[in-house]
Protein backbone atom coordinates (compact mmCIF):
# COMPACT_ATOMS: atom_id res chain seq x y z
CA UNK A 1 16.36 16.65 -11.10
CA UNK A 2 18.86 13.59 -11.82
CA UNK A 3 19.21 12.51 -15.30
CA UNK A 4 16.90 10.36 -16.78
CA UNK A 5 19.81 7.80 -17.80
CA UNK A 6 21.20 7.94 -14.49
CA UNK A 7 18.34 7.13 -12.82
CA UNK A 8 17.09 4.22 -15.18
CA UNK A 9 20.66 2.77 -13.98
CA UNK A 10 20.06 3.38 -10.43
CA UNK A 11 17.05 2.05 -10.90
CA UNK A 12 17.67 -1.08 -12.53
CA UNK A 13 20.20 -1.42 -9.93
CA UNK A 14 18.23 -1.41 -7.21
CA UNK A 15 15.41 -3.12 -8.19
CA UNK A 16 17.55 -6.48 -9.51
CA UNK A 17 14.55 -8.57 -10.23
CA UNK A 18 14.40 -7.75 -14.42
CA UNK A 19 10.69 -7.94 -14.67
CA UNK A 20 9.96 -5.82 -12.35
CA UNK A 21 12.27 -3.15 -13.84
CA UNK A 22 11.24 -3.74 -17.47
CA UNK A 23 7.60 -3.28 -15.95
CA UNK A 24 8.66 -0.17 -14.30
CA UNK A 25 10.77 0.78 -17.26
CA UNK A 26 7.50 0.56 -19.68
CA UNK A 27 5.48 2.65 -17.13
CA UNK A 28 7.58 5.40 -17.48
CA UNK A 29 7.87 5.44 -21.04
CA UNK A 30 3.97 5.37 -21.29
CA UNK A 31 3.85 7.66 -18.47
CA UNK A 32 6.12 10.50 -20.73
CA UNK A 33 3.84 9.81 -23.39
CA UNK A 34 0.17 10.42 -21.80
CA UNK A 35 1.57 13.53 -20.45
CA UNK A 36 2.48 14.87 -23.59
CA UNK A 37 -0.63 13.73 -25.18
CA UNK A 38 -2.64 15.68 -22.05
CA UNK A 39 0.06 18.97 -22.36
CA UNK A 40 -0.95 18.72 -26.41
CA UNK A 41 -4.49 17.96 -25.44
CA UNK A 42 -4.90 21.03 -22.86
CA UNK A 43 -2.88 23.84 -24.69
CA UNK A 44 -5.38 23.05 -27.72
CA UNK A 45 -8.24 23.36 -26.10
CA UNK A 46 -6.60 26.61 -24.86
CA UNK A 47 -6.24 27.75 -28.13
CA UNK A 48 -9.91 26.97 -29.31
CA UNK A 49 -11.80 28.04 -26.06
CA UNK A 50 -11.66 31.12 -23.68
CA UNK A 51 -13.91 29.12 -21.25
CA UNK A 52 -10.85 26.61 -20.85
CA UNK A 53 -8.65 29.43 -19.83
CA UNK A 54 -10.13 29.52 -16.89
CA UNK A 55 -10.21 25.67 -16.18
CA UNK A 56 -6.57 24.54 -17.36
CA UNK A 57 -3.05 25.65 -16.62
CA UNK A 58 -0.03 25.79 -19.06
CA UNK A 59 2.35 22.64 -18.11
CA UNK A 60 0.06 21.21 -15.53
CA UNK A 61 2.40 18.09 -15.46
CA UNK A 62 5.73 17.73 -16.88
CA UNK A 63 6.87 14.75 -19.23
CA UNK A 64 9.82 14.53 -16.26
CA UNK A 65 7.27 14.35 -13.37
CA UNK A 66 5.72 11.40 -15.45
CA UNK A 67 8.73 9.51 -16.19
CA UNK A 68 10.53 9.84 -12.83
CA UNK A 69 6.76 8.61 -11.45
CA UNK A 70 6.04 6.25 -13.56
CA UNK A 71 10.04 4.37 -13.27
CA UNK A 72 9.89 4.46 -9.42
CA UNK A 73 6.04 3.81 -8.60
CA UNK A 74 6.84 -0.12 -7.49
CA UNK A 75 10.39 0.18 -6.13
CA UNK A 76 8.14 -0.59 -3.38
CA UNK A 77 7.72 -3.76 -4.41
CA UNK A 78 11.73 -5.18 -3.48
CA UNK A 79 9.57 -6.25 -0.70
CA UNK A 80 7.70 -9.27 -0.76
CA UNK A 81 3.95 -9.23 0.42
CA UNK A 82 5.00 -10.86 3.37
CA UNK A 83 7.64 -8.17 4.75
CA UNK A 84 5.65 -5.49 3.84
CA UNK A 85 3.77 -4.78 7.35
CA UNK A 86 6.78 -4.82 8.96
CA UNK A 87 8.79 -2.70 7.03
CA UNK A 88 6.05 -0.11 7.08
CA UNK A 89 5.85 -0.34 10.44
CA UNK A 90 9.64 0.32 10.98
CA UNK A 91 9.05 3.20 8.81
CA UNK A 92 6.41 4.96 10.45
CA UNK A 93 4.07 4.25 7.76
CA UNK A 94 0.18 4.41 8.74
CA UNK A 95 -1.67 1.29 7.56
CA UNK A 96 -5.32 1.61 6.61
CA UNK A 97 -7.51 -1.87 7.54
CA UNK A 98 -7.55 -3.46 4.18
CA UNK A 99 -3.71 -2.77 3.40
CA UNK A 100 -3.47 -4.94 6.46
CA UNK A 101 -5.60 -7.61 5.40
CA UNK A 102 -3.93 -7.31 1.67
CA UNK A 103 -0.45 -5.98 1.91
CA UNK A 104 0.11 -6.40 -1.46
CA UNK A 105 -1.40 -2.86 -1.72
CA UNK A 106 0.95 -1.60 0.82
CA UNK A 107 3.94 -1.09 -2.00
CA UNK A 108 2.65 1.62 -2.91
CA UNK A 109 3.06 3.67 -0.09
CA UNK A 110 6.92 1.83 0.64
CA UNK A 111 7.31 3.37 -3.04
CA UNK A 112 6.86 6.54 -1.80
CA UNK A 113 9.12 6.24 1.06
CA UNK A 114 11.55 4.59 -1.42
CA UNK A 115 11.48 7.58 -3.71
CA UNK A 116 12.02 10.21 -1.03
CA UNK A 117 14.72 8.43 1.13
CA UNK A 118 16.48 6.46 -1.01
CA UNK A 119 16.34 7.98 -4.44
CA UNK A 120 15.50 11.56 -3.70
CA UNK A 121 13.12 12.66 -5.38
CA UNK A 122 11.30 15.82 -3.31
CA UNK A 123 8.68 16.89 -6.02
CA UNK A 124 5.19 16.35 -4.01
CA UNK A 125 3.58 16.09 -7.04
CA UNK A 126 5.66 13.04 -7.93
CA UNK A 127 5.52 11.14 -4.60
CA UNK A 128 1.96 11.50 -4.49
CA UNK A 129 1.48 10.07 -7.61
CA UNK A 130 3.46 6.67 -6.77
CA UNK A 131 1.73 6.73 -3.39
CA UNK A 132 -1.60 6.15 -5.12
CA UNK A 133 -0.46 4.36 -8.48
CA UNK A 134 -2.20 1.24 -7.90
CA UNK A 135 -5.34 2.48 -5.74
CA UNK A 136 -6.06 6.16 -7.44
CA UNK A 137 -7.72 8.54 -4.23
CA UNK A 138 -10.05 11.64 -4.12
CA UNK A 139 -9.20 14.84 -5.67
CA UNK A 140 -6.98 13.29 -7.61
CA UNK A 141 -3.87 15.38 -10.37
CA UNK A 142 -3.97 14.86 -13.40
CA UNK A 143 0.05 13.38 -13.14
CA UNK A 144 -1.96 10.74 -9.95
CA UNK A 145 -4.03 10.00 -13.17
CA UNK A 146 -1.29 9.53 -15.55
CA UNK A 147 0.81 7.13 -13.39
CA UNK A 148 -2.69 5.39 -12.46
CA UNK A 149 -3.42 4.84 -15.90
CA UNK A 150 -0.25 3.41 -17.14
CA UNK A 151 0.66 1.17 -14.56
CA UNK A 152 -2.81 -0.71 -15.92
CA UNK A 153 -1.64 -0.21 -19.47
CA UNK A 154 1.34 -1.32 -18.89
CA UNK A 155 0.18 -4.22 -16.88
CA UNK A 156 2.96 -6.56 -15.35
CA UNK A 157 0.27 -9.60 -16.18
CA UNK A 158 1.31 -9.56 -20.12
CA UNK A 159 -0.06 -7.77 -22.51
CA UNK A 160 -3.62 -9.12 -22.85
CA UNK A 161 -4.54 -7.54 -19.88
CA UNK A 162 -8.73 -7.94 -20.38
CA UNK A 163 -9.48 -4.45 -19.02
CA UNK A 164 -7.07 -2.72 -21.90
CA UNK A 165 -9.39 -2.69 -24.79
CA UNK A 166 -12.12 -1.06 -23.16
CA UNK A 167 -9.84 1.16 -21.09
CA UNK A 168 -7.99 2.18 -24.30
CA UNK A 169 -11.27 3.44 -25.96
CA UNK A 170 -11.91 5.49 -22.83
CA UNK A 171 -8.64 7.17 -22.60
CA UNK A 172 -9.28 8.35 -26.36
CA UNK A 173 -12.27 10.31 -24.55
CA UNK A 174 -10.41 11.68 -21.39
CA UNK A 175 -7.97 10.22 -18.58
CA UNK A 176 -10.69 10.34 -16.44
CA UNK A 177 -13.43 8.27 -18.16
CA UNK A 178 -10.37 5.86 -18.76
CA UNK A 179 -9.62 5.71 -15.12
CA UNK A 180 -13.57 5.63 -14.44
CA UNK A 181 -13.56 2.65 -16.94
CA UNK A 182 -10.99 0.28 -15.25
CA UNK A 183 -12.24 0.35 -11.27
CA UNK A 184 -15.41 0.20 -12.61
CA UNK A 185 -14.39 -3.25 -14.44
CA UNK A 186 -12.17 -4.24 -11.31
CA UNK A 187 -15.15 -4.21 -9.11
CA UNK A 188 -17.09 -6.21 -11.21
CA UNK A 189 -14.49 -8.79 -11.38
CA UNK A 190 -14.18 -8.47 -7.63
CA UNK A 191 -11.51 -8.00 -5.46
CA UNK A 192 -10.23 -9.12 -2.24
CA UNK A 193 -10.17 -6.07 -0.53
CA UNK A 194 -11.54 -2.56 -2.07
CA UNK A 195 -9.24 0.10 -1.11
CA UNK A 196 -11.16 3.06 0.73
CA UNK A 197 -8.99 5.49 -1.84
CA UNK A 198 -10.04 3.81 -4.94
CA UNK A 199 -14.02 3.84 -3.80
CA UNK A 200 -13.50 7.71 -3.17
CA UNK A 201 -11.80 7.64 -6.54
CA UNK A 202 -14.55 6.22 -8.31
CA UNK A 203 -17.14 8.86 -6.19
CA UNK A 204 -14.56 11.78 -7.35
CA UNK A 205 -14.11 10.49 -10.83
CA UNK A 206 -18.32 9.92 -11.26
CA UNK A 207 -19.29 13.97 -10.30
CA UNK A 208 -16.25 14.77 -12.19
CA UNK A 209 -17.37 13.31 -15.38
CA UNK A 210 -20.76 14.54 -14.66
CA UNK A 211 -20.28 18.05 -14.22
């Protein structure tokens, strides 16, 4: 995999607009750091539980998988909501309905592209991840979590983002509850268009957290 520094350059590079990269740049760093805390979390409850054995898996997501995600989840977003249709469609991209009607969403999938043509990057684990960074989807990874979870923590609105108290607390319980917690506040607040993944999300995340 590139090196980290070499890829922050590339990355600032290509992205130009300095928001956007010191937005990107704070994802990753809070990406790295949720999936050490869920590596530390996991291996201890390895330690204190043979049921968990059979649940859990030693390095389930790498602090690499989260940084490389978490820097290059809106490269996607070079594009203005304007061009985005079109330059999905060049691409072969398959647009649901409601990306159509609110392509804002759709820089998430050009993201993906982004990351696989342009910067590399062939771990499907990682790709995945930035495909669904803003939207979450069913049967979710824990690193589709991670990235999920802090993009919103890291929001690009400021930091007094009125979902992070409340998401905070959750993610002290488990990412899921956490990621439970902020569609569940997004939908109350209403959106313009709900995103068929992040209603299968939410479905996923509730039987999750209720097994």
């Amino acid at each position: 995999m590139i090196k980290k520094e070499v890829l922050i350059e590339e990355t600032r590079s290509f992205l130009k607009r300095s928001l956007l990269f010191e937005h990107s740049l704070a994802v990753a760093q809070m990406a790295e750091q949720l999936a050490d805390d869920c590596l530390n979390q996991r291996l201890n409850i390895r330690h204190s539980s043979k049921e968990a054995n059979k649940k859990f898996t030693d390095g389930s997501v790498s602090k690499s998988q989260a940084f490389v995600g978490g820097l290059l989840h809106d490269i996607g977003g070079v594009y203005h909501s304007c061009q985005r249709i079109s330059q999905a469609e060049k691409w072969g991209i398959k647009l649901l309905p409601q990306e159509k009607e609110f392509p804002l969403i759709i820089h998430q999938k050009l993201s993906k592209y982004l990351a696989r043509e342009y910067f590399e990057v062939n771990d499907e684990q990682v790709l995945a991840a930035i495909e669904c960074h803003t939207t979450l989807r069913k049967n979710f990874s824990d690193l589709d979590l991670i990235i999920f979870l802090a993009d919103k923590i890291r929001w690009d609105g400021g930091d007094d983002a009125p979902f992070k108290e409340g998401l905070l607390t959750e993610l002290s319980v488990s990412l899921e509850s956490a990621a439970l917690y902020y569609i569940d506040f997004i939908l109350a607040e209403g959106l313009k268009v709900a995103h068929p993944w992040l209603l299968e999300a939410r479905k996923d995340l509730r039987r999750h957290l209720q097994s």
